[in-house]
N, C-alpha and C. Protein backbone atom coordinates (compact mmCIF):
# COMPACT_ATOMS: atom_id res chain seq x y z
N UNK A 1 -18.51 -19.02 1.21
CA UNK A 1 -19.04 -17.79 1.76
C UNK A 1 -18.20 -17.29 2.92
N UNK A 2 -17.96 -18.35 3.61
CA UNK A 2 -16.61 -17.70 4.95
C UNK A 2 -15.88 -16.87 4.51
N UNK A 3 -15.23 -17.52 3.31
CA UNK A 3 -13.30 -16.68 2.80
C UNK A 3 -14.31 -15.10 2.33
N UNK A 4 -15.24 -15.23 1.91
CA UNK A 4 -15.78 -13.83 1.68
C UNK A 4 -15.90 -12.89 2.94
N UNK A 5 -16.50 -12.98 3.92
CA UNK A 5 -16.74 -12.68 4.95
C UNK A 5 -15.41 -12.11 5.84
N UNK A 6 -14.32 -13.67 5.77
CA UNK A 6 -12.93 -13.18 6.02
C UNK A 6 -12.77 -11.75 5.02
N UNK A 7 -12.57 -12.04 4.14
CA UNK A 7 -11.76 -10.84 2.98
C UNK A 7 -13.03 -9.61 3.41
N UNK A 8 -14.18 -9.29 3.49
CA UNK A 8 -14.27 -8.39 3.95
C UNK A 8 -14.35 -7.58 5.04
N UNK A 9 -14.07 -8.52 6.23
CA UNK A 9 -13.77 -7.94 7.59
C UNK A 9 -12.45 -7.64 7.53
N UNK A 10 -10.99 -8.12 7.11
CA UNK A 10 -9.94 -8.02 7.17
C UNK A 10 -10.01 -6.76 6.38
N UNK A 11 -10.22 -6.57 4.95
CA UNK A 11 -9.62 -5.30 4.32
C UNK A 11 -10.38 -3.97 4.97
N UNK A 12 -11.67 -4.41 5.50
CA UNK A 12 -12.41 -2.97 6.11
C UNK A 12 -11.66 -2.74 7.18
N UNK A 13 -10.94 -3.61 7.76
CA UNK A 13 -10.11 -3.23 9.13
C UNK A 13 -8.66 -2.82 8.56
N UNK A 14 -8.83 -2.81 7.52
CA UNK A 14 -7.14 -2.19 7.15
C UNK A 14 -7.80 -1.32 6.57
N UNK A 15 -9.00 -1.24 5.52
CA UNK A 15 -8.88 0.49 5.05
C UNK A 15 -9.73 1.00 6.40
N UNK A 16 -10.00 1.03 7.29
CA UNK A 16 -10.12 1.60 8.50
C UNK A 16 -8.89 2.51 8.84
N UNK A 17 -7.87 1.91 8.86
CA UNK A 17 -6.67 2.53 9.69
C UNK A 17 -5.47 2.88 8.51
N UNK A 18 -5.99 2.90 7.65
CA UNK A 18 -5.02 3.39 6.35
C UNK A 18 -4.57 4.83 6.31
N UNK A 19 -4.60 5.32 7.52
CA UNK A 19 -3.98 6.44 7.44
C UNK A 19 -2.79 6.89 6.49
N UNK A 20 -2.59 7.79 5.90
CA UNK A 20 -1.40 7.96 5.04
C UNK A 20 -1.30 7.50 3.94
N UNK A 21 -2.67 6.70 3.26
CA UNK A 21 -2.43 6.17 1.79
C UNK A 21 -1.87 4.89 1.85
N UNK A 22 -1.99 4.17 0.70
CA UNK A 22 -1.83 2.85 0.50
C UNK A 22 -0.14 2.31 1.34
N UNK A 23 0.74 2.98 0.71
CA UNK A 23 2.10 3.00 1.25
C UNK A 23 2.31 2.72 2.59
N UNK A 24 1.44 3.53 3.87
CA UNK A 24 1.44 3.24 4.97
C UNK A 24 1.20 1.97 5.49
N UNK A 25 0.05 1.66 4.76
CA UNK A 25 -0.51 0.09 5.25
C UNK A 25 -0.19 -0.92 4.76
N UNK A 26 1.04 -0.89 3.90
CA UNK A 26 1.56 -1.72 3.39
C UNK A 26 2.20 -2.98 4.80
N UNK A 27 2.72 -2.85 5.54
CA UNK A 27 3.26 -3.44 6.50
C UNK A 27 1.90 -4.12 6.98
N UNK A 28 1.35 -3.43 7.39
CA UNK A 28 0.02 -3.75 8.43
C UNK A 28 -0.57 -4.89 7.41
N UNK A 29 -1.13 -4.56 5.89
CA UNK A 29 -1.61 -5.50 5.08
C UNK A 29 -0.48 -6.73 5.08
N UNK A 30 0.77 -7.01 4.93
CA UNK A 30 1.02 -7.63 4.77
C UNK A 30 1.36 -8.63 5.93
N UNK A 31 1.31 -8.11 7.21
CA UNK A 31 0.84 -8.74 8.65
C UNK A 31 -0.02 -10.31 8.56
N UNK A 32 -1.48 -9.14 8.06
CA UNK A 32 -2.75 -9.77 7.94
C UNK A 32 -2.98 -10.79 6.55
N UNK A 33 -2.04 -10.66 5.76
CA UNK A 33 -2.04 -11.70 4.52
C UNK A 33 -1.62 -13.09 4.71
N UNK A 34 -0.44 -12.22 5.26
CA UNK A 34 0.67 -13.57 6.22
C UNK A 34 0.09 -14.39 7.11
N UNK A 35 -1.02 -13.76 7.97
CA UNK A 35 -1.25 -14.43 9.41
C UNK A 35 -2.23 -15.21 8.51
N UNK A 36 -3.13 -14.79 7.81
CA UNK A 36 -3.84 -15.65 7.47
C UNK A 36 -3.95 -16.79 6.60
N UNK A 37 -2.64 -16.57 6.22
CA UNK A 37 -1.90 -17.90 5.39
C UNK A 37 -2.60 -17.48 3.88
N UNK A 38 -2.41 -16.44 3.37
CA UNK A 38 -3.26 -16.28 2.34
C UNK A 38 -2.32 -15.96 1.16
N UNK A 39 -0.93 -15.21 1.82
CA UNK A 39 0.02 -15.53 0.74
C UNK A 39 1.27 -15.30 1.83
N UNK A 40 2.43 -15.51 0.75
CA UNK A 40 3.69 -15.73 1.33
C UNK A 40 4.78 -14.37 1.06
N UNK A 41 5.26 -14.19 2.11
CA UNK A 41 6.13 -12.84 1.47
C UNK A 41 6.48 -12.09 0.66
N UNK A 42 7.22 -13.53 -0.33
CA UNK A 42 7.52 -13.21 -1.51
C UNK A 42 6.83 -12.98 -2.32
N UNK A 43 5.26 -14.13 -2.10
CA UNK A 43 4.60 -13.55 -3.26
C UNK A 43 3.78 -11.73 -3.02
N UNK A 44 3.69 -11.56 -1.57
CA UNK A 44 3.27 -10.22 -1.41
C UNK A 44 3.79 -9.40 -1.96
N UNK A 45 5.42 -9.40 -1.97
CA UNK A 45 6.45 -8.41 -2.72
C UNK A 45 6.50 -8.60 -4.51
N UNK A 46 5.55 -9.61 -4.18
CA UNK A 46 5.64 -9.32 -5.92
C UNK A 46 4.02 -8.79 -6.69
N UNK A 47 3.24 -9.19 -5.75
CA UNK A 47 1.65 -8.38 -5.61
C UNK A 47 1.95 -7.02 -5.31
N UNK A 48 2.77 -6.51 -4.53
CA UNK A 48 3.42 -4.89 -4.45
C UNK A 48 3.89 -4.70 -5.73
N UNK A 49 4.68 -5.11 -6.73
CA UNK A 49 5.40 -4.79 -7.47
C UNK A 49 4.03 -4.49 -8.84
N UNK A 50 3.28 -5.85 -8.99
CA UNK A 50 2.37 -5.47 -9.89
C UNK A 50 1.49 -4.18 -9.88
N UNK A 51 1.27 -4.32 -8.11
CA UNK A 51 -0.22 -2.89 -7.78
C UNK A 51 0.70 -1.82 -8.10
N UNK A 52 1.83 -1.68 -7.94
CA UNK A 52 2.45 -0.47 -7.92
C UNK A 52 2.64 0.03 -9.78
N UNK A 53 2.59 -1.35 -10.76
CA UNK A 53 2.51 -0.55 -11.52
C UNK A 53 1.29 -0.94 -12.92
N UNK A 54 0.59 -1.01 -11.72
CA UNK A 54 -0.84 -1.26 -12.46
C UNK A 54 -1.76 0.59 -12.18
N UNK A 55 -2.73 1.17 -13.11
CA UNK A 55 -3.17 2.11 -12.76
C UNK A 55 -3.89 2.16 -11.02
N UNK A 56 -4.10 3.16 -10.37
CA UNK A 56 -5.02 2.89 -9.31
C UNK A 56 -4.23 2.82 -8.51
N UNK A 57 -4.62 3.28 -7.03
CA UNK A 57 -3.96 3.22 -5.71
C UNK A 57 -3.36 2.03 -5.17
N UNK A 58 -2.89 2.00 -4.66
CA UNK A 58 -1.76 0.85 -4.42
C UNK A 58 -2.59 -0.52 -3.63
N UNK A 59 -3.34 0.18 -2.16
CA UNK A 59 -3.63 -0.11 -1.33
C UNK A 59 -5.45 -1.26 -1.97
N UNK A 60 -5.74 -0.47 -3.30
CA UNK A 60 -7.09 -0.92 -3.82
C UNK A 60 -6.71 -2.22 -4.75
N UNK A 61 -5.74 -1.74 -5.25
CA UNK A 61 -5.00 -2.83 -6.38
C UNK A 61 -4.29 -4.14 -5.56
N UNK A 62 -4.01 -3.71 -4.42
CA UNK A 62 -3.52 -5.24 -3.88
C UNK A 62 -4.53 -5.60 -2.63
N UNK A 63 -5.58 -5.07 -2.34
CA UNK A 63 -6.75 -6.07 -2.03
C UNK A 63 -7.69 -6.49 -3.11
N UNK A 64 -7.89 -6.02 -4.59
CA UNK A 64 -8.46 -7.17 -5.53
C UNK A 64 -6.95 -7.81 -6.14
N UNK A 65 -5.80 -8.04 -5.64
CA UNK A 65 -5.33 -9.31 -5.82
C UNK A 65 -5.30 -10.15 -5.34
N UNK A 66 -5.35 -9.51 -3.34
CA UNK A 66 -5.57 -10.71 -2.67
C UNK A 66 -6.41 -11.17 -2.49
N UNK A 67 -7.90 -10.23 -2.73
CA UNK A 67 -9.28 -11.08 -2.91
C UNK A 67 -8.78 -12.25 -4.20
N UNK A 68 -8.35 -11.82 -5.21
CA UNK A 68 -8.99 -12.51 -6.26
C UNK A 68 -8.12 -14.27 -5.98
N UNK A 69 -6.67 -13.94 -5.63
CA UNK A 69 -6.31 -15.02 -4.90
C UNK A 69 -6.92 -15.88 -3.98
N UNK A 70 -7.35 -15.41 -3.47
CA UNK A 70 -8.25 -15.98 -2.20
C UNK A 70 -9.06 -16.12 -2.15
N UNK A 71 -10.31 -15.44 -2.71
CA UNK A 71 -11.79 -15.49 -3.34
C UNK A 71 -12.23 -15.62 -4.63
N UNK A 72 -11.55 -15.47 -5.64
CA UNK A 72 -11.80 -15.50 -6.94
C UNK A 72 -12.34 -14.33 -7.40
N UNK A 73 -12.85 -14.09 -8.38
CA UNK A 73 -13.65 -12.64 -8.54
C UNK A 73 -14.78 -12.23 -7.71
N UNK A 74 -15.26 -12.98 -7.35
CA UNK A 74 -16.34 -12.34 -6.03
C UNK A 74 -15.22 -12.25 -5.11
N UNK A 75 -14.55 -12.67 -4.75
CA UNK A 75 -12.98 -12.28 -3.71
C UNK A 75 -12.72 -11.35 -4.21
N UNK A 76 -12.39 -10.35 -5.30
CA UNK A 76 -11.46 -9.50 -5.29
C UNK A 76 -12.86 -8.07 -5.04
N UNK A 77 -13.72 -8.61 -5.89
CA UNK A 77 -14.90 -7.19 -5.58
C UNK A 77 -15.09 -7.55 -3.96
N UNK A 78 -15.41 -8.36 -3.46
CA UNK A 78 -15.47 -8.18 -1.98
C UNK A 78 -14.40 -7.01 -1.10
N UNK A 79 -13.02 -7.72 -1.86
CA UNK A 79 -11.82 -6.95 -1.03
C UNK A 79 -12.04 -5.61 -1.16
N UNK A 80 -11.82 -5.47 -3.13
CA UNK A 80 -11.60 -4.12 -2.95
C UNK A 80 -13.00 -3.48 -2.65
N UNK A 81 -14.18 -3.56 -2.14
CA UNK A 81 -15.04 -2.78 -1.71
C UNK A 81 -14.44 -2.55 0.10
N UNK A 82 -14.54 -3.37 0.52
CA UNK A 82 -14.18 -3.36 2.19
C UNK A 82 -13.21 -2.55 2.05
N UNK A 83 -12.17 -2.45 1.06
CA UNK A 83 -10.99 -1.30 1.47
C UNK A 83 -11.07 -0.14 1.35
N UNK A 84 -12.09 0.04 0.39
CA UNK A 84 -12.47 1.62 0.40
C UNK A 84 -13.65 1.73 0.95
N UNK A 85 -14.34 1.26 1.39
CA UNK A 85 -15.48 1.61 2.29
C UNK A 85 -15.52 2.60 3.25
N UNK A 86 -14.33 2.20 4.24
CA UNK A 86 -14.07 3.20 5.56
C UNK A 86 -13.49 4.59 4.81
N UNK A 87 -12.95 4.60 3.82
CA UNK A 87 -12.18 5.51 3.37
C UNK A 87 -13.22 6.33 2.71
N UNK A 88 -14.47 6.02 2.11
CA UNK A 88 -15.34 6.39 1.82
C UNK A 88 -16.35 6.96 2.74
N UNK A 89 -16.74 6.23 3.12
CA UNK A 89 -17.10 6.87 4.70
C UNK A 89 -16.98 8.11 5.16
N UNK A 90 -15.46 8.23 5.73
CA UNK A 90 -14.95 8.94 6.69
C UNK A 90 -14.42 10.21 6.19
N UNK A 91 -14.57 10.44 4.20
CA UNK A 91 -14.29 11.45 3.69
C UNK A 91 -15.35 12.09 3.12
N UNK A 92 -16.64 11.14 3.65
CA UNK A 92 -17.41 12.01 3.11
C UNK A 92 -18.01 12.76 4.70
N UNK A 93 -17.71 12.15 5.63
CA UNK A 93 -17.71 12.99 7.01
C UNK A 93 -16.84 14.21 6.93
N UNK A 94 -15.98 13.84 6.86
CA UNK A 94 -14.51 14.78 7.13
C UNK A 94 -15.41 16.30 6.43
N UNK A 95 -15.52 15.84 4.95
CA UNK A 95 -16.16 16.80 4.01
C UNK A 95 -17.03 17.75 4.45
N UNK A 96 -18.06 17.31 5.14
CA UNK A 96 -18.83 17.26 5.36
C UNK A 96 -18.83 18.61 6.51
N UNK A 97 -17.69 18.21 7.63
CA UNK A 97 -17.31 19.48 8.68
C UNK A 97 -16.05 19.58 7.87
N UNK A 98 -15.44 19.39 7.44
CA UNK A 98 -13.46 19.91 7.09
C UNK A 98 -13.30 21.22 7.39
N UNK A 99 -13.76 22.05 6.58
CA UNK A 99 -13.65 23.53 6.54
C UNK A 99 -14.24 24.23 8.07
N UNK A 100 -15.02 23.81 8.72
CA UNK A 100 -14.91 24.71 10.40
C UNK A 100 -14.44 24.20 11.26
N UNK A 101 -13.88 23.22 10.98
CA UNK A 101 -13.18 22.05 11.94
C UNK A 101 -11.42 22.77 11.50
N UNK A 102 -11.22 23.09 10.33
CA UNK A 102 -9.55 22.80 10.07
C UNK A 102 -9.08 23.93 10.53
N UNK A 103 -9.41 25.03 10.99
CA UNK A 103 -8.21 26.07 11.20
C UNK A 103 -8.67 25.93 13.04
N UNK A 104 -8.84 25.16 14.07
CA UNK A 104 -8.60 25.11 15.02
C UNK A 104 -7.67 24.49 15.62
N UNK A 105 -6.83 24.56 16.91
CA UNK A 105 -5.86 24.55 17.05
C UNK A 105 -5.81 22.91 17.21
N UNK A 106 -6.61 22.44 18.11
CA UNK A 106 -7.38 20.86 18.13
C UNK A 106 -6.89 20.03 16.74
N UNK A 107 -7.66 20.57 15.90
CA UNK A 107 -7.29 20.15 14.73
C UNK A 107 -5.98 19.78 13.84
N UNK A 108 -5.33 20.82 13.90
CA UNK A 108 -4.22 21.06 13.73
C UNK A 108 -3.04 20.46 13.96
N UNK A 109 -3.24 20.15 15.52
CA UNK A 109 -2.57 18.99 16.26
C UNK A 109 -2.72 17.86 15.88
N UNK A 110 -4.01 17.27 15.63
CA UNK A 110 -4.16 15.99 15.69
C UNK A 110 -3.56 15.93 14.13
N UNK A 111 -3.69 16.49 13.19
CA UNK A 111 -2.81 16.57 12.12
C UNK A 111 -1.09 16.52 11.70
N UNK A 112 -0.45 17.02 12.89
CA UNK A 112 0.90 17.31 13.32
C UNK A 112 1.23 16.29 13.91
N UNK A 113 0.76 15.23 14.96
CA UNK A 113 0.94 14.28 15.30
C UNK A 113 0.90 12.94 14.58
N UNK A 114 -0.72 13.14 13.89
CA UNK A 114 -0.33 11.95 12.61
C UNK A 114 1.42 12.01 11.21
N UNK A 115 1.53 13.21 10.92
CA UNK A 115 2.33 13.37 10.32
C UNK A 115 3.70 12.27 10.42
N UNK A 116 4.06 12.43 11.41
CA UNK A 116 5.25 11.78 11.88
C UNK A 116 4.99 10.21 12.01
N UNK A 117 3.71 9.70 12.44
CA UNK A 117 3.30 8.41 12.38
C UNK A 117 3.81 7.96 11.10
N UNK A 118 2.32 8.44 9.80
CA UNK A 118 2.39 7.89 8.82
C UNK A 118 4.19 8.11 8.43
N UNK A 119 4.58 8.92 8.14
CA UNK A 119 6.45 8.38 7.88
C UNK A 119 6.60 7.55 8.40
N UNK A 120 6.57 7.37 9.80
CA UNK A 120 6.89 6.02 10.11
C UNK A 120 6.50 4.58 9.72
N UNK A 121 5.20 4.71 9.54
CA UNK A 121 4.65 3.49 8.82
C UNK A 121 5.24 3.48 7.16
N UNK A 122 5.77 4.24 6.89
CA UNK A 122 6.08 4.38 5.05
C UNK A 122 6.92 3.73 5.28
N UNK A 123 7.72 4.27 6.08
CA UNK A 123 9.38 3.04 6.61
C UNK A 123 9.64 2.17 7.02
N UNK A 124 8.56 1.76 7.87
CA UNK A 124 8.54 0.25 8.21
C UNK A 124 7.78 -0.52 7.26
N UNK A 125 6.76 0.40 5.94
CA UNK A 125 6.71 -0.81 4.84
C UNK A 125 7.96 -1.16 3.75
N UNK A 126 8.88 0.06 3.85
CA UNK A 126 9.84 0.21 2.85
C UNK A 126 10.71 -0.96 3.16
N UNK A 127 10.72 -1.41 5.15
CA UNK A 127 11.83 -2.15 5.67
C UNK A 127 11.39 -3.62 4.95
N UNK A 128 10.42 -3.41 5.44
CA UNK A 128 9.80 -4.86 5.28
C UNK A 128 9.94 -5.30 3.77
N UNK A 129 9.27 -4.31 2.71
CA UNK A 129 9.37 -4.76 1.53
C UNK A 129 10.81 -5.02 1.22
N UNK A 130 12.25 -4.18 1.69
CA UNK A 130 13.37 -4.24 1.23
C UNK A 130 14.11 -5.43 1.81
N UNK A 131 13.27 -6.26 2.86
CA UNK A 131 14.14 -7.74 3.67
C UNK A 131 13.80 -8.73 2.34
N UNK A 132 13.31 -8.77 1.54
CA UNK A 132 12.79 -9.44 0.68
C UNK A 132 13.39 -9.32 -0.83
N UNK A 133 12.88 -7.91 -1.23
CA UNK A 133 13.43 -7.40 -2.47
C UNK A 133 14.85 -7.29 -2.79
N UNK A 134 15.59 -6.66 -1.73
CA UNK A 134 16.85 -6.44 -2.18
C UNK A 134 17.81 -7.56 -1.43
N UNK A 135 18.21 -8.73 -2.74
CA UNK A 135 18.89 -9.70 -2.23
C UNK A 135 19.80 -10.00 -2.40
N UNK A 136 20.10 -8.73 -2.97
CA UNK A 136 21.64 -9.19 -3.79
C UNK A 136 22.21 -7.67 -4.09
N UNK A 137 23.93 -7.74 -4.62
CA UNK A 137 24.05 -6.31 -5.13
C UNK A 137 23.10 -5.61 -6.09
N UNK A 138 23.23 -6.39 -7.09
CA UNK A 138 22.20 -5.42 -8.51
C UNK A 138 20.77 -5.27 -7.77
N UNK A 139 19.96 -5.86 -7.04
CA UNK A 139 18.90 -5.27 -6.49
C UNK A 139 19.06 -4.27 -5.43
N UNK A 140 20.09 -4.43 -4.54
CA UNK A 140 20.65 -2.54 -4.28
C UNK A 140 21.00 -1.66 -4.75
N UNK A 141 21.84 -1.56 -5.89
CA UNK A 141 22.07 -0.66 -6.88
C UNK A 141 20.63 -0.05 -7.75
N UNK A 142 20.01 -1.43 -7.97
CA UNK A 142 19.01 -0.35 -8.49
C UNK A 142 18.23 -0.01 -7.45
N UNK A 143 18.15 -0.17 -6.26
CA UNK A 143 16.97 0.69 -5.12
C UNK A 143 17.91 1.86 -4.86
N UNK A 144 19.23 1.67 -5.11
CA UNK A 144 19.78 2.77 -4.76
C UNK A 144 19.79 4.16 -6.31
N UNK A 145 19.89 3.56 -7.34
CA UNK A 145 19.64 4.08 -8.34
C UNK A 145 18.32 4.99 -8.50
N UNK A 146 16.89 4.32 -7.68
CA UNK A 146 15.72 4.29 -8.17
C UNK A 146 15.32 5.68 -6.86
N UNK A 147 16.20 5.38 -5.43
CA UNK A 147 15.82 6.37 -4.78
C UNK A 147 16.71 7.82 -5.39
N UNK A 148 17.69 7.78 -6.04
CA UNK A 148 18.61 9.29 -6.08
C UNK A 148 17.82 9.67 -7.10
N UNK A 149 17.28 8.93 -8.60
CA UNK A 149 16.64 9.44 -9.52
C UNK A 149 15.37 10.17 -9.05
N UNK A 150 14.33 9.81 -8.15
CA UNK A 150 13.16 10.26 -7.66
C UNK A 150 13.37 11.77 -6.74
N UNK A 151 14.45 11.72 -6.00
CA UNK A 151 14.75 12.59 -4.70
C UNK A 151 15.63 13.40 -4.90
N UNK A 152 16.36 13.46 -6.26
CA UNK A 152 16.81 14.52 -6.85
C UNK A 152 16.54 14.72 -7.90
N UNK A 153 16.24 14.05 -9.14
CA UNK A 153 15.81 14.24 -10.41
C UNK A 153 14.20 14.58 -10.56
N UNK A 154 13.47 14.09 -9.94
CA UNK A 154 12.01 14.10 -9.60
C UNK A 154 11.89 13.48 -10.79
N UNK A 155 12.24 12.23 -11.44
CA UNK A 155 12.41 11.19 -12.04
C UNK A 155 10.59 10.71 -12.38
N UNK A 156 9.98 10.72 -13.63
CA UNK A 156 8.74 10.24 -13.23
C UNK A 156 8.70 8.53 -13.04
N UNK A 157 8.00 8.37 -11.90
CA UNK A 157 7.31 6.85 -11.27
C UNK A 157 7.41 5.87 -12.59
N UNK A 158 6.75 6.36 -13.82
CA UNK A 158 6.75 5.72 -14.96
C UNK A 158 7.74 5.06 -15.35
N UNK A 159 9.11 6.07 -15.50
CA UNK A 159 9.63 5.95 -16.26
C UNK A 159 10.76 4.21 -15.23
N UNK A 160 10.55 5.40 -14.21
CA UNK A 160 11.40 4.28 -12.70
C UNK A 160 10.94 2.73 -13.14
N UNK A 161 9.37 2.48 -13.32
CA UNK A 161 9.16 1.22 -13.41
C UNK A 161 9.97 0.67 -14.44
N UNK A 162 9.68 1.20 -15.81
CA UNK A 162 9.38 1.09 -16.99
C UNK A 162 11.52 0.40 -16.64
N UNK A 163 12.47 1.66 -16.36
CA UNK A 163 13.85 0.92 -16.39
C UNK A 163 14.35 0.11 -15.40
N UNK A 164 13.00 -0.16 -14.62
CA UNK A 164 13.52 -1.05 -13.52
C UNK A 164 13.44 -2.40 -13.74
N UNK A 165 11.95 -2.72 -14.66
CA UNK A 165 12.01 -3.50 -15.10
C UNK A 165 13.21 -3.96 -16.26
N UNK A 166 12.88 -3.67 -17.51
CA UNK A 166 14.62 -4.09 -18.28
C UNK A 166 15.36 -3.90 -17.49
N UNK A 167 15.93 -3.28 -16.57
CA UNK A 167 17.20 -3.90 -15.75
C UNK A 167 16.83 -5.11 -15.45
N UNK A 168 15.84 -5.17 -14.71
CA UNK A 168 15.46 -6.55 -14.52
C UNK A 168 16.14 -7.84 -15.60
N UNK A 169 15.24 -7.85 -16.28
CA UNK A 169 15.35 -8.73 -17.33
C UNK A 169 17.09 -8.53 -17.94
N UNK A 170 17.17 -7.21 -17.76
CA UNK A 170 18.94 -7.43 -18.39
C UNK A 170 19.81 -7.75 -17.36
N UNK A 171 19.75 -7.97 -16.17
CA UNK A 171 20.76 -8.44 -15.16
C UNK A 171 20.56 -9.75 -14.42
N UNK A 172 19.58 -10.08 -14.34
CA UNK A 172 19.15 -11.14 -13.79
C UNK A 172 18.73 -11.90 -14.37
């Protein structure tokens, strides 16, 4: 009953501050995985690799892995409820005022200021995931492959997995 208790105080405190979508909190989650000895880098970067191409948000898909790791199936429904909870919450507030709240200047700001955060947090999960992932040439080539196809081709996500993997398997 503890590791339950753990897994749902930890993921409600990360979908708490998930500003920016799963991507952002990627760093922060993987902080709190680590500290708690619940998995190991590598295997996080490879729990990223599955959530990312499993259906469903990134951020939901790798707290029912690390529940289910860690809790078993009552672990993973624990996780992924605590992670969307706050997110649930706070959009059905938002909703709730959004529209006489959003065209003030107050508002606006506090919008303009997050902006620049969450990038930043996208990049310090990108850093983190890439101290790990890319360990060699052919795993730079294809991150380097995988960013020009997306950011100039507008390349679909699909297809990125789909040849990232057989590269995989054909180079390594």
């Amino acid at each position: 009953m503890t590791i339950l208790l753990e897994l749902f105080y930890a993921f409600f405190v990360i979908g708490s501050f998930s500003f920016g979508g799963g991507y952002a909190i990627l760093s922060f989650l993987q902080q709190e995985v680590e500290r708690r000895g619940w998995m190991t880098t590598e295997r996080f970067v490879d729990m990223i690799a599955i959530s990312q191409s499993t259906p469903g948000p990134i951020a939901i898909n790798m707290a029912t892995f690390v529940g289910y790791e860690t809790g078993g199936l009552l672990g993973a429904l624990v996780a992924t409820l605590a992670v969307a909870l706050p997110g649930m919450i706070l959009m059905t507030l938002f909703a709730l005022c959004f529209f006489h709240f959003y065209e003030r200047s107050g508002t606006q700001a506090v919008f303009k200021g997050l902006r620049p955060a969450v990038v930043g947090l996208v990049a310090a999960a990108a850093w983190q995931i890439g101290k790990v992932a890319v360990v060699n040439g052919v795993a730079a080539g294809i991150t380097v492959v995988a960013i020009v196809l997306i950011a100039k081709w507008k390349i679909s996500p699909v297809l990125l997995v789909i040849g990232s993997a057989v590269a995989g398997i054909l180079l390594f």
